[in-house]
PDB file of N, CA and C in Angstrom:
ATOM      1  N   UNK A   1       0.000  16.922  -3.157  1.00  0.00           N
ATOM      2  CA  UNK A   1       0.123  15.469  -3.174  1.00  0.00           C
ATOM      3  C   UNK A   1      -1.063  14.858  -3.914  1.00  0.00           C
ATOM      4  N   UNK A   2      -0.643  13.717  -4.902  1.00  0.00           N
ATOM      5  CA  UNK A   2      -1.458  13.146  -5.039  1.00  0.00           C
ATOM      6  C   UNK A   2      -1.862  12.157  -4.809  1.00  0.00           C
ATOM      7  N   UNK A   3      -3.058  11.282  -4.891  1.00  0.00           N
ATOM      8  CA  UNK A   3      -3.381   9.862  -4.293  1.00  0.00           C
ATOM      9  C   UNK A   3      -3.725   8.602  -5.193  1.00  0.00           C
ATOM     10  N   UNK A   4      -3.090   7.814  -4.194  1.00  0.00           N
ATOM     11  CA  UNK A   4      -2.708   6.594  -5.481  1.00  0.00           C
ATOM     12  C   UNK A   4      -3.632   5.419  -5.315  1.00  0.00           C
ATOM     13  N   UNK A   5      -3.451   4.302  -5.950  1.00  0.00           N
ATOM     14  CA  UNK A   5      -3.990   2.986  -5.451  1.00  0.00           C
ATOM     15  C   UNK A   5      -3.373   1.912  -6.058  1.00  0.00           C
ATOM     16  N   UNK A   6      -2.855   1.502  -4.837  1.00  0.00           N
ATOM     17  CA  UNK A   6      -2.042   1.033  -4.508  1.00  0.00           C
ATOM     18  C   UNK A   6      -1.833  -0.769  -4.058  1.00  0.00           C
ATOM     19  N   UNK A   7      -2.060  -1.617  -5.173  1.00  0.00           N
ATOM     20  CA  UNK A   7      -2.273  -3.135  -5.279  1.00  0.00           C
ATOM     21  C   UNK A   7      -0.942  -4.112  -4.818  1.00  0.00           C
ATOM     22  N   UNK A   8      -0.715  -4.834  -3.435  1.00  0.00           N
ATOM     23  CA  UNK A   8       0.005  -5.473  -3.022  1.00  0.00           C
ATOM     24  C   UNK A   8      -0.052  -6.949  -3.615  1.00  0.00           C
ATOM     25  N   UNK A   9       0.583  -7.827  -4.128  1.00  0.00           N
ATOM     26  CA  UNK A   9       0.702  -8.934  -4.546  1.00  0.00           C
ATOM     27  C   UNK A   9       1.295  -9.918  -3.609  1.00  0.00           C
ATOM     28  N   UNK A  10       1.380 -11.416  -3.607  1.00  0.00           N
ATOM     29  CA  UNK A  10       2.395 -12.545  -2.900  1.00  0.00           C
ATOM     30  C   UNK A  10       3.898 -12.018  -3.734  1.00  0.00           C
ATOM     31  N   UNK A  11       4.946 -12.133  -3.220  1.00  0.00           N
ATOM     32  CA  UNK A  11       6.236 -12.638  -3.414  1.00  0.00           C
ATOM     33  C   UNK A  11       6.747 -13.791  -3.929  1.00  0.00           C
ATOM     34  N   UNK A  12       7.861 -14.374  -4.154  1.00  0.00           N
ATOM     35  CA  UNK A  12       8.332 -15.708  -4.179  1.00  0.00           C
ATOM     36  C   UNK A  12       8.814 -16.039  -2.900  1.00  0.00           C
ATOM     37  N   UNK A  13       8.624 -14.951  -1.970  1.00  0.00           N
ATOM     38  CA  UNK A  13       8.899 -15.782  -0.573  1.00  0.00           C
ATOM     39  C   UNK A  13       7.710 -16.089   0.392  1.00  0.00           C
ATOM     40  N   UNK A  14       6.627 -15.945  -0.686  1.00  0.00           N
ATOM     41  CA  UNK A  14       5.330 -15.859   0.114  1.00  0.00           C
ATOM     42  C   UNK A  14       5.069 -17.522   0.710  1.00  0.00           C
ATOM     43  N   UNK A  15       4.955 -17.529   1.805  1.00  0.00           N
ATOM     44  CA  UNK A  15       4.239 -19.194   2.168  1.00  0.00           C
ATOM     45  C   UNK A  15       2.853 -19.514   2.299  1.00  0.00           C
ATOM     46  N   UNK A  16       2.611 -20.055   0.956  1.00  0.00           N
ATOM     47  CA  UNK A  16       0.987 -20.053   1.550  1.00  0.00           C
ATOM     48  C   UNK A  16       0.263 -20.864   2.255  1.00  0.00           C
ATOM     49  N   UNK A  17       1.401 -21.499   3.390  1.00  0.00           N
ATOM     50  CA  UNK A  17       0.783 -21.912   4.245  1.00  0.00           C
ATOM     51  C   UNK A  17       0.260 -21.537   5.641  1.00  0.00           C
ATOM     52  N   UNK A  18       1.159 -20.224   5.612  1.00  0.00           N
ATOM     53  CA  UNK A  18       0.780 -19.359   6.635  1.00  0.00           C
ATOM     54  C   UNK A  18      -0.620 -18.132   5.720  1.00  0.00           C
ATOM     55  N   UNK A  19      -0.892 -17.492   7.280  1.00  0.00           N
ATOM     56  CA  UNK A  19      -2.155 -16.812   7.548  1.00  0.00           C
ATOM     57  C   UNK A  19      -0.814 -15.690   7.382  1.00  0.00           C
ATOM     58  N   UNK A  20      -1.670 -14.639   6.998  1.00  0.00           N
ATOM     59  CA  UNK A  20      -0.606 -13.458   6.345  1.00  0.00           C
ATOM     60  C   UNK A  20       0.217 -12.632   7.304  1.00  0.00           C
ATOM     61  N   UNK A  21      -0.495 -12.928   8.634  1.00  0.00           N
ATOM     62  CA  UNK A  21       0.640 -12.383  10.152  1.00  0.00           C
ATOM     63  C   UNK A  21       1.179 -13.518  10.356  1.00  0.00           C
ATOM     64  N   UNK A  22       1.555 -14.674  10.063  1.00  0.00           N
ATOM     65  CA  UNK A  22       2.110 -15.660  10.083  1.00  0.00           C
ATOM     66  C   UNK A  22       3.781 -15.401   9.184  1.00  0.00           C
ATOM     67  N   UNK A  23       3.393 -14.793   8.177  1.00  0.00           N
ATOM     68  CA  UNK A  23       4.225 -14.662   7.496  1.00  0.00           C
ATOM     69  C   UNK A  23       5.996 -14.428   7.954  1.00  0.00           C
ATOM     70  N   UNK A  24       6.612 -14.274   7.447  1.00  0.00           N
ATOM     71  CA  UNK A  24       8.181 -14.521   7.953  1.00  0.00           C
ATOM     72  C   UNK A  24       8.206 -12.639   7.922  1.00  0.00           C
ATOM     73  N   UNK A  25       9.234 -11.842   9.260  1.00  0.00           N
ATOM     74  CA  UNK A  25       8.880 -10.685   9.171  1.00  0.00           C
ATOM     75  C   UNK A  25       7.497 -10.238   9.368  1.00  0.00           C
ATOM     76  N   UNK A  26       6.362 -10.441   9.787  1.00  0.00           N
ATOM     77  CA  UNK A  26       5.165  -9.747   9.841  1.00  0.00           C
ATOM     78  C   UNK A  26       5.441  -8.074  10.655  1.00  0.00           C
ATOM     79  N   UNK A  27       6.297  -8.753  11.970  1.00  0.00           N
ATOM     80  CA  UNK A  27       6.353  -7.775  13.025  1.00  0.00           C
ATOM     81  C   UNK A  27       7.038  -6.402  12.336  1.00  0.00           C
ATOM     82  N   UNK A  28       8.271  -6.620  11.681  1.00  0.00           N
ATOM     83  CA  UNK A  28       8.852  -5.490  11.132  1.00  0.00           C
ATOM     84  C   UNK A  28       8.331  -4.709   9.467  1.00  0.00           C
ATOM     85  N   UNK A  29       7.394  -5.848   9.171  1.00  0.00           N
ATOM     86  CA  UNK A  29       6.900  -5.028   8.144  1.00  0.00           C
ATOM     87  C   UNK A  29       5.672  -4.329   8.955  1.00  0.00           C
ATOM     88  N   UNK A  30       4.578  -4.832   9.452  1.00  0.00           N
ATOM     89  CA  UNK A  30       3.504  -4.067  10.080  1.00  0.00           C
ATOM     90  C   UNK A  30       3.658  -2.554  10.926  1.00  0.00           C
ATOM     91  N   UNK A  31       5.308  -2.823  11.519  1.00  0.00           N
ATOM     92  CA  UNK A  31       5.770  -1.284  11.846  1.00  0.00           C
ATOM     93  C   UNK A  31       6.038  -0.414  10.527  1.00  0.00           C
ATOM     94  N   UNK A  32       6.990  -1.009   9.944  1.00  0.00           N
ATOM     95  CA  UNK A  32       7.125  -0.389   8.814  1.00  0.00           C
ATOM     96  C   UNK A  32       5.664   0.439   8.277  1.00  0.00           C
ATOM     97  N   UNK A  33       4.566  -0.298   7.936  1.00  0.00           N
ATOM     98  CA  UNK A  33       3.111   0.210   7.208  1.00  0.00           C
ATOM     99  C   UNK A  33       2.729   1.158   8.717  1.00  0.00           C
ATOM    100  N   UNK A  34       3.039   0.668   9.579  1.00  0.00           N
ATOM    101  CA  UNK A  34       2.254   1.561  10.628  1.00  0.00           C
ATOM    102  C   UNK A  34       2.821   3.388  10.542  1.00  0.00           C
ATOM    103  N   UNK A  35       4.402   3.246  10.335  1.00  0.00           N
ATOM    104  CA  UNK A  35       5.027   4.098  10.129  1.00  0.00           C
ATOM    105  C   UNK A  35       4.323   5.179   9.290  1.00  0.00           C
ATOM    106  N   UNK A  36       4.197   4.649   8.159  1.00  0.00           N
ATOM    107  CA  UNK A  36       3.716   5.056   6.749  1.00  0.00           C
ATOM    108  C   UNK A  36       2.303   5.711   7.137  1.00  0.00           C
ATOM    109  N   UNK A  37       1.380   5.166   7.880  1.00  0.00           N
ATOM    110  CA  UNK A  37       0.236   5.456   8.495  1.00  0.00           C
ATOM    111  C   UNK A  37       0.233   6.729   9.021  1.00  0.00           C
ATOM    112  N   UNK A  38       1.300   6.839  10.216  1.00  0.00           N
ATOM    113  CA  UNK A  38       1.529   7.841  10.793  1.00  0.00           C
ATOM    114  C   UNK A  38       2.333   9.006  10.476  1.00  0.00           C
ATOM    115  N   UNK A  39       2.842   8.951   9.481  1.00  0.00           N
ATOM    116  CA  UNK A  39       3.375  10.144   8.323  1.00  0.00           C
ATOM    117  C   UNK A  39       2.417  10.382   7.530  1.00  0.00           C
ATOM    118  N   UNK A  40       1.100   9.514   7.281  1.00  0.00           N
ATOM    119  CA  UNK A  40       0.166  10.378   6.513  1.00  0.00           C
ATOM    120  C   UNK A  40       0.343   9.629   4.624  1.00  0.00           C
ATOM    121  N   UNK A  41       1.108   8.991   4.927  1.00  0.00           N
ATOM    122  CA  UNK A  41       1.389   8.504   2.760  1.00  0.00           C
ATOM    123  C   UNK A  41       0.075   7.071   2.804  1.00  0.00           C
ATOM    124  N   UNK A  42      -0.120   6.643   3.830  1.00  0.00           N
ATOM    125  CA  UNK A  42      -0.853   5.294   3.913  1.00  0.00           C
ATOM    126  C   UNK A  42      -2.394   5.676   4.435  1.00  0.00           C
ATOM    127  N   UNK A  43      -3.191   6.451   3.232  1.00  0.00           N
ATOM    128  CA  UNK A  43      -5.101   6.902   3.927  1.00  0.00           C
ATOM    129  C   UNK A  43      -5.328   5.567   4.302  1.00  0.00           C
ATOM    130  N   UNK A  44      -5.552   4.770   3.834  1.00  0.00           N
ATOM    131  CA  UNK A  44      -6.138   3.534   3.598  1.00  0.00           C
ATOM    132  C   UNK A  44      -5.832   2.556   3.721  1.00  0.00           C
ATOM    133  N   UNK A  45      -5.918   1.070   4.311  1.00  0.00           N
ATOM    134  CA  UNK A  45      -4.688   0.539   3.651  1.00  0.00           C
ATOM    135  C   UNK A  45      -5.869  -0.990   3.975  1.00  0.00           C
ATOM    136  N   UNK A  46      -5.579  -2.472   3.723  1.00  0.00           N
ATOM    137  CA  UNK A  46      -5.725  -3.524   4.114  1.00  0.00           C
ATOM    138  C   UNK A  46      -6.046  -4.929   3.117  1.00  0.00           C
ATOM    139  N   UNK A  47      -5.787  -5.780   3.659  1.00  0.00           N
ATOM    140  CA  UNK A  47      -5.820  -7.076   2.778  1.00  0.00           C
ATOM    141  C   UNK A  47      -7.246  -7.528   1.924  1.00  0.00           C
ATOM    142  N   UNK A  48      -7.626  -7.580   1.054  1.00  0.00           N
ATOM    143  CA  UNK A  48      -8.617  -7.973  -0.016  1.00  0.00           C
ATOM    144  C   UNK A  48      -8.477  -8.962  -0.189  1.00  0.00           C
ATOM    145  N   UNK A  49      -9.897  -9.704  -0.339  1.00  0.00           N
ATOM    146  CA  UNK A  49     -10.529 -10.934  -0.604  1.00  0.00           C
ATOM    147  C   UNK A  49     -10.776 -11.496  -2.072  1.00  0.00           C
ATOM    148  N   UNK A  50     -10.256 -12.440  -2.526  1.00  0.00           N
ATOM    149  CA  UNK A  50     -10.937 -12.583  -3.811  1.00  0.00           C
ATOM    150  C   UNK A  50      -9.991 -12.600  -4.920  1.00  0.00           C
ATOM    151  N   UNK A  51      -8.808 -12.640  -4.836  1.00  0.00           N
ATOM    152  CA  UNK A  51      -7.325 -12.469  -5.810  1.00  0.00           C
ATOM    153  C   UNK A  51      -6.200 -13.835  -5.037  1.00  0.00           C
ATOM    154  N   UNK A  52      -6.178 -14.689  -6.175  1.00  0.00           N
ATOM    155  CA  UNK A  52      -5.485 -15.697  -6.165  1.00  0.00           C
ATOM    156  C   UNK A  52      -3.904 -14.519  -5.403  1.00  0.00           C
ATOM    157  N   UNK A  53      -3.526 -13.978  -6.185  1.00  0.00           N
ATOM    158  CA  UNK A  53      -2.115 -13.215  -5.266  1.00  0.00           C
ATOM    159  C   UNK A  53      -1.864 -11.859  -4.665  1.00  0.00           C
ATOM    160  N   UNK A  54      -2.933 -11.420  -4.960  1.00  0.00           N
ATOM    161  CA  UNK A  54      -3.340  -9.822  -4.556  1.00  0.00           C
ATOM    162  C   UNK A  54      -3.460  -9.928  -3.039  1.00  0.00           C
ATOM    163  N   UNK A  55      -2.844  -9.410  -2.168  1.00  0.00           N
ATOM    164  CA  UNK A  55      -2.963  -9.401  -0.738  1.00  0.00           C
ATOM    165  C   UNK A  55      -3.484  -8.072  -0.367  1.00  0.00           C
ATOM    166  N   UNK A  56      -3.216  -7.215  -0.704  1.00  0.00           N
ATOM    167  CA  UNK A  56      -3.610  -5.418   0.155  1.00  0.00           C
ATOM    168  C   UNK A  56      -4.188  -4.021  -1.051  1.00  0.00           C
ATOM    169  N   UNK A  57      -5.260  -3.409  -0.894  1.00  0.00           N
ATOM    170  CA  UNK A  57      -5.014  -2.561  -1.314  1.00  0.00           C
ATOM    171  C   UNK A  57      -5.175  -1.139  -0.619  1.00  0.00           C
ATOM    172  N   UNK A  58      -4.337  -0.332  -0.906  1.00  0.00           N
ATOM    173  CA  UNK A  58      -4.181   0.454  -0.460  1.00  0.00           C
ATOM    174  C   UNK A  58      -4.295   2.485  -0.847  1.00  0.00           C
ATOM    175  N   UNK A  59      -4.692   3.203  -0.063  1.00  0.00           N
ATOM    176  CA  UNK A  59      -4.659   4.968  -0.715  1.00  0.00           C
ATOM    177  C   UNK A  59      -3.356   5.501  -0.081  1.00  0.00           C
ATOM    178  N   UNK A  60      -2.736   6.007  -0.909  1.00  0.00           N
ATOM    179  CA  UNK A  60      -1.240   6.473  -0.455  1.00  0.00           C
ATOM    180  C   UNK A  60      -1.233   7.650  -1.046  1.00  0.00           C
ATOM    181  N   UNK A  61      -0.762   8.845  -0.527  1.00  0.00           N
ATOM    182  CA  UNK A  61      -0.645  10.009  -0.687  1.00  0.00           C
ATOM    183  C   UNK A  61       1.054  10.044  -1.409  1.00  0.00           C
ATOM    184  N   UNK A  62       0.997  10.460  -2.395  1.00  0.00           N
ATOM    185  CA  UNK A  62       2.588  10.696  -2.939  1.00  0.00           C
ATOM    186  C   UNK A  62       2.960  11.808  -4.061  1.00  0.00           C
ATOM    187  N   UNK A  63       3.656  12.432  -4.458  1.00  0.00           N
ATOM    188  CA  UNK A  63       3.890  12.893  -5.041  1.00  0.00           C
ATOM    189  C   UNK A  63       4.138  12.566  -6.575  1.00  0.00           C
ATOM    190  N   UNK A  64       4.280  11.396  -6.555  1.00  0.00           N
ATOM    191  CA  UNK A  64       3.890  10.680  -8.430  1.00  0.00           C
ATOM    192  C   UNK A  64       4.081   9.070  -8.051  1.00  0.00           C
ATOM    193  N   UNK A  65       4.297   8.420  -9.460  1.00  0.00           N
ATOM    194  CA  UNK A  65       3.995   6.778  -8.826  1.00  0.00           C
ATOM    195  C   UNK A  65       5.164   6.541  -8.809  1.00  0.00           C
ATOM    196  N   UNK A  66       6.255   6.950  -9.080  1.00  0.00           N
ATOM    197  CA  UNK A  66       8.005   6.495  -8.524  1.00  0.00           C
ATOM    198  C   UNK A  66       8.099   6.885  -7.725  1.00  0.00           C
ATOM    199  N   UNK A  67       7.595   8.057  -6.862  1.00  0.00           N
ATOM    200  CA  UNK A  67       7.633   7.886  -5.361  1.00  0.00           C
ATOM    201  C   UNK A  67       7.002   6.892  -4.474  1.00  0.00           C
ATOM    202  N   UNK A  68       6.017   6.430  -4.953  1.00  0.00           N
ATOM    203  CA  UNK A  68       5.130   5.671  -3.701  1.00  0.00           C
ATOM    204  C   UNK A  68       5.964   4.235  -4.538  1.00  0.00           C
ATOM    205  N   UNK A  69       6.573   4.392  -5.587  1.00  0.00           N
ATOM    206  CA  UNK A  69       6.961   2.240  -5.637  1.00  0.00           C
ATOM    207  C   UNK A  69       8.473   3.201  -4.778  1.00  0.00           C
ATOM    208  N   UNK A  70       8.827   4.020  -4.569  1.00  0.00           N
ATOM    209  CA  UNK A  70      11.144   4.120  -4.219  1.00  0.00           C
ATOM    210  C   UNK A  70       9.833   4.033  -2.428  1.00  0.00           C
ATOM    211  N   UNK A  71       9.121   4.019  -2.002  1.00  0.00           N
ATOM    212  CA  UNK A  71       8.760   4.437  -0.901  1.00  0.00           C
ATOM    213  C   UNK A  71       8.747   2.773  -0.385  1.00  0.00           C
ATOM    214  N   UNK A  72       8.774   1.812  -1.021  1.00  0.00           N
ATOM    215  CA  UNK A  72       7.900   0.491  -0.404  1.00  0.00           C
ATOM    216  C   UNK A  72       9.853  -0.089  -0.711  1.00  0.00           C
ATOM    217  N   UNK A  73      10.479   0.349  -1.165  1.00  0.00           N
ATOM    218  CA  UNK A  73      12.149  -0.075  -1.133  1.00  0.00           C
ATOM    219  C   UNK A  73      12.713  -0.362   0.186  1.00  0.00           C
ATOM    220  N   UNK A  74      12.308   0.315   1.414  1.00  0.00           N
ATOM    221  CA  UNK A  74      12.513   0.358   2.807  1.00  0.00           C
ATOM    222  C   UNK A  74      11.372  -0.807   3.855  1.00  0.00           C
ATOM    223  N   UNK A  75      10.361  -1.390   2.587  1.00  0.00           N
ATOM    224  CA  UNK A  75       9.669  -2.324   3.380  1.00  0.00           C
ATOM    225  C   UNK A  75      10.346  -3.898   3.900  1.00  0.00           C
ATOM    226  N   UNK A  76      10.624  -3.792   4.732  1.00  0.00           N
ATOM    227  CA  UNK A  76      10.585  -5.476   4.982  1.00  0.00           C
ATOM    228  C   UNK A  76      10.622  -6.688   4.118  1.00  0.00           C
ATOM    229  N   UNK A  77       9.291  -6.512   3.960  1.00  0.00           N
ATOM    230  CA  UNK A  77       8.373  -7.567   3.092  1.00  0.00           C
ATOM    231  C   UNK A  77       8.523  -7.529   1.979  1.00  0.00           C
ATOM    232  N   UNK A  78       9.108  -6.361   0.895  1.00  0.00           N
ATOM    233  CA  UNK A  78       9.735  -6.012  -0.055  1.00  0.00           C
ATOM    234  C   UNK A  78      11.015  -6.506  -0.612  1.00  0.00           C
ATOM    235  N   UNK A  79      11.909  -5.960   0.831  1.00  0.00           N
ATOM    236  CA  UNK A  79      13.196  -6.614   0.362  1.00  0.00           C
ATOM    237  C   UNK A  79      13.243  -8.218   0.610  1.00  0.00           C
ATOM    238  N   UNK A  80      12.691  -8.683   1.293  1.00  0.00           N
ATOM    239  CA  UNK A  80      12.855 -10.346   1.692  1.00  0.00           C
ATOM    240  C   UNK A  80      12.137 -10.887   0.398  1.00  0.00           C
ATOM    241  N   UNK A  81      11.199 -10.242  -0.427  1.00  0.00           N
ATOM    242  CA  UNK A  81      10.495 -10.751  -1.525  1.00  0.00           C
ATOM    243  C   UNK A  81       9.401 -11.575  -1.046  1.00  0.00           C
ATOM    244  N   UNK A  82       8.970 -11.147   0.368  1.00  0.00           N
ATOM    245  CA  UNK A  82       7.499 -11.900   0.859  1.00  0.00           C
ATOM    246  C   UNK A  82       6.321 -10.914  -0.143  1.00  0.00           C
ATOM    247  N   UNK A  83       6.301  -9.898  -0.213  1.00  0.00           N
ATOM    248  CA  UNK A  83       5.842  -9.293  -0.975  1.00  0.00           C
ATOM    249  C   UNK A  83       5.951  -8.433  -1.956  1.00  0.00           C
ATOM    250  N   UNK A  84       5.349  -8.310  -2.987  1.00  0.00           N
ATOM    251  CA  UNK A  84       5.433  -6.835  -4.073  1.00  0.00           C
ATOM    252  C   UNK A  84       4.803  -6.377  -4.559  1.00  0.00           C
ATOM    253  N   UNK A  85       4.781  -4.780  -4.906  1.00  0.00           N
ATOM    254  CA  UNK A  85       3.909  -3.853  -5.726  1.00  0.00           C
ATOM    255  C   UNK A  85       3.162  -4.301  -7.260  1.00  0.00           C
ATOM    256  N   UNK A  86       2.219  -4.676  -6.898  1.00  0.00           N
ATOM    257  CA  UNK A  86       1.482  -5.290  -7.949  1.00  0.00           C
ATOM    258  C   UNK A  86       1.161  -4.025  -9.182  1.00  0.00           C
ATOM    259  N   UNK A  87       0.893  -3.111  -8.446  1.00  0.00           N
ATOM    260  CA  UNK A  87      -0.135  -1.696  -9.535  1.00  0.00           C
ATOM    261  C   UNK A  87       0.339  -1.028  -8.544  1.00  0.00           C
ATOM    262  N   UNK A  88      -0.105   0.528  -9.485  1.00  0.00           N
ATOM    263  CA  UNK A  88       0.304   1.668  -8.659  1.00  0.00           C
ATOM    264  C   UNK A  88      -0.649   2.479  -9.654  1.00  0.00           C
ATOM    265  N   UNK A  89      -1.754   2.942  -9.477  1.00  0.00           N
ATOM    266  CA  UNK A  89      -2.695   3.961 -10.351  1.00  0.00           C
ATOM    267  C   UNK A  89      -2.663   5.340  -9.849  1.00  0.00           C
ATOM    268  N   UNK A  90      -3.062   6.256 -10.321  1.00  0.00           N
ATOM    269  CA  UNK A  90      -3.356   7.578 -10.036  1.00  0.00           C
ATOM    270  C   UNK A  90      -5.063   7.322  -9.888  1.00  0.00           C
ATOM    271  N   UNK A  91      -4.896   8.248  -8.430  1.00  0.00           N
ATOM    272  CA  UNK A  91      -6.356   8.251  -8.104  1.00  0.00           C
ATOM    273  C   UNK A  91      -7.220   8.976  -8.137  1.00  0.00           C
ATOM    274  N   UNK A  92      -7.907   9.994  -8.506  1.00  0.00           N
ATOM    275  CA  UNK A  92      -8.705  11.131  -8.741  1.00  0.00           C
ATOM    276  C   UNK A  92     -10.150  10.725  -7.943  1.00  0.00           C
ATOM    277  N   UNK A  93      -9.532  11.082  -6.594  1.00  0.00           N
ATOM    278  CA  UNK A  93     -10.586  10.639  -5.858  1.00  0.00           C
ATOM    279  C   UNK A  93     -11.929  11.973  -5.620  1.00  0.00           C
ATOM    280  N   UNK A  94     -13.295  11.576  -5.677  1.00  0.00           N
ATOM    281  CA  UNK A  94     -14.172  12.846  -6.460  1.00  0.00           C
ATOM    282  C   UNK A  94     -15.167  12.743  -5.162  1.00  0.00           C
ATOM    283  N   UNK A  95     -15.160  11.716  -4.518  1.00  0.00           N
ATOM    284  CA  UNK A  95     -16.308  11.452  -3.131  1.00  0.00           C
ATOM    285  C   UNK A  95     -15.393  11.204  -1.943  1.00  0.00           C
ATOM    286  N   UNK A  96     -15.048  11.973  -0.909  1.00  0.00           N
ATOM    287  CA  UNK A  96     -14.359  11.216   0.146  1.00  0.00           C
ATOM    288  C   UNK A  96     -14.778  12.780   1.218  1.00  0.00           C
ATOM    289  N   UNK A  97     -15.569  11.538   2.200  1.00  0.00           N
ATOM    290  CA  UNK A  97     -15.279  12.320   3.729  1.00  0.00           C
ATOM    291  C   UNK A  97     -14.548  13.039   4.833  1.00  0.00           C
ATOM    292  N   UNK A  98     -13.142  12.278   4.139  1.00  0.00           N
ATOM    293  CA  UNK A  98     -12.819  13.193   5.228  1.00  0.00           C
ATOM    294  C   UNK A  98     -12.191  14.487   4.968  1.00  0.00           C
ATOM    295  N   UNK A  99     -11.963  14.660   6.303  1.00  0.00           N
ATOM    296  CA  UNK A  99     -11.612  16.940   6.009  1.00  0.00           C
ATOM    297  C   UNK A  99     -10.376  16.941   5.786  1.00  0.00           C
ATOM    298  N   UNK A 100     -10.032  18.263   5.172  1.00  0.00           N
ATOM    299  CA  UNK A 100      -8.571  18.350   4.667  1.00  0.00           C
ATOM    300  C   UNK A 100      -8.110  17.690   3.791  1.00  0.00           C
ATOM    301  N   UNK A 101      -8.647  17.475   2.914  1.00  0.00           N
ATOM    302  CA  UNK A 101      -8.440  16.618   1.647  1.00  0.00           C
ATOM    303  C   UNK A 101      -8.460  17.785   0.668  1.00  0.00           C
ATOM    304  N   UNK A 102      -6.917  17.386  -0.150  1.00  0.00           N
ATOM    305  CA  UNK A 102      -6.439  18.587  -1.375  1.00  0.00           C
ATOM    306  C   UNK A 102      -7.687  18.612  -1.745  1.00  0.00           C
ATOM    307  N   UNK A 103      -8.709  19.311  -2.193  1.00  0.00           N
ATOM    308  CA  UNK A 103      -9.448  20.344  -3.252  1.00  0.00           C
ATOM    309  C   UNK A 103      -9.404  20.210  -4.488  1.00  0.00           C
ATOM    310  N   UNK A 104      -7.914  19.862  -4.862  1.00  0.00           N
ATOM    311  CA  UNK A 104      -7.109  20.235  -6.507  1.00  0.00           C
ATOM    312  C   UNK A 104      -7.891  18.880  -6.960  1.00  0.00           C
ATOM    313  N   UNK A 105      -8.278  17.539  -6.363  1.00  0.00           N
ATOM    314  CA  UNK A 105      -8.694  16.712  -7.324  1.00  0.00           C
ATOM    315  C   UNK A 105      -9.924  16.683  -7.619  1.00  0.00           C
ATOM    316  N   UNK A 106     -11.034  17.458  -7.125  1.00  0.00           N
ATOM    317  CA  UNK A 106     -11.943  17.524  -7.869  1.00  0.00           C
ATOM    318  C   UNK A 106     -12.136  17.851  -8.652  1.00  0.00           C
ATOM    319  N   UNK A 107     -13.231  17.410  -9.337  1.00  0.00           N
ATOM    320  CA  UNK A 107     -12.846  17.425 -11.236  1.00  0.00           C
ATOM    321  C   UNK A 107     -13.378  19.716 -11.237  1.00  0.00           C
ATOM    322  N   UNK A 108     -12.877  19.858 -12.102  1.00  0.00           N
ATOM    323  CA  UNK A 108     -13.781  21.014 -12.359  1.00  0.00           C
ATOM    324  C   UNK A 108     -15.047  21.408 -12.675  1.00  0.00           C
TER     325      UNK A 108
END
């Protein structure tokens, strides 16, 4: 597996008058990401400061980047168009703590 990074954007159903658990659906998308958490595709995940529409970024474990965007197809917040996949990078992550982390991406 490899690891991604993973940039959440507003929707056209975004309200920006709500606080982002305010949002329409919060409850069934936050299971949804919790899900994702607990299968292991979501290392990382949370809302960023500082981007007019950028809401989350996130480390997702996937097998290429059409898996991790066909993976967010089952989100909530996706299909209602409260939110969407802004970026999707390949991550070649070279410093990270924790254990059990593939090997294969360190550089040679």
């Amino acid at each position: 597996m490899a690891t991604f990074a993973v940039t959440t954007a507003r929707g056209p159903a975004w309200d920006p008058a709500r606080d982002i658990r305010q949002q329409a659906e919060w409850d069934a998308h936050a299971a949804f990401a919790d899900g994702l958490v607990d299968s292991g595709v979501i290392v990382l995940g949370g809302p960023i400061d500082g981007a007019t529409d950028e809401v989350a970024l996130l480390a997702m474990q996937a097998a290429d980047a059409d898996e991790v965007r066909s993976i967010f197809d089952a989100d909530p917040w996706v299909v209602s168009e409260v939110l969407r996949i802004k970026d999707v990078r390949h991550w070649r992550l070279w410093l990270d703590s924790r254990t059990g982390r593939d090997q294969n991406e360190r550089p040679a």
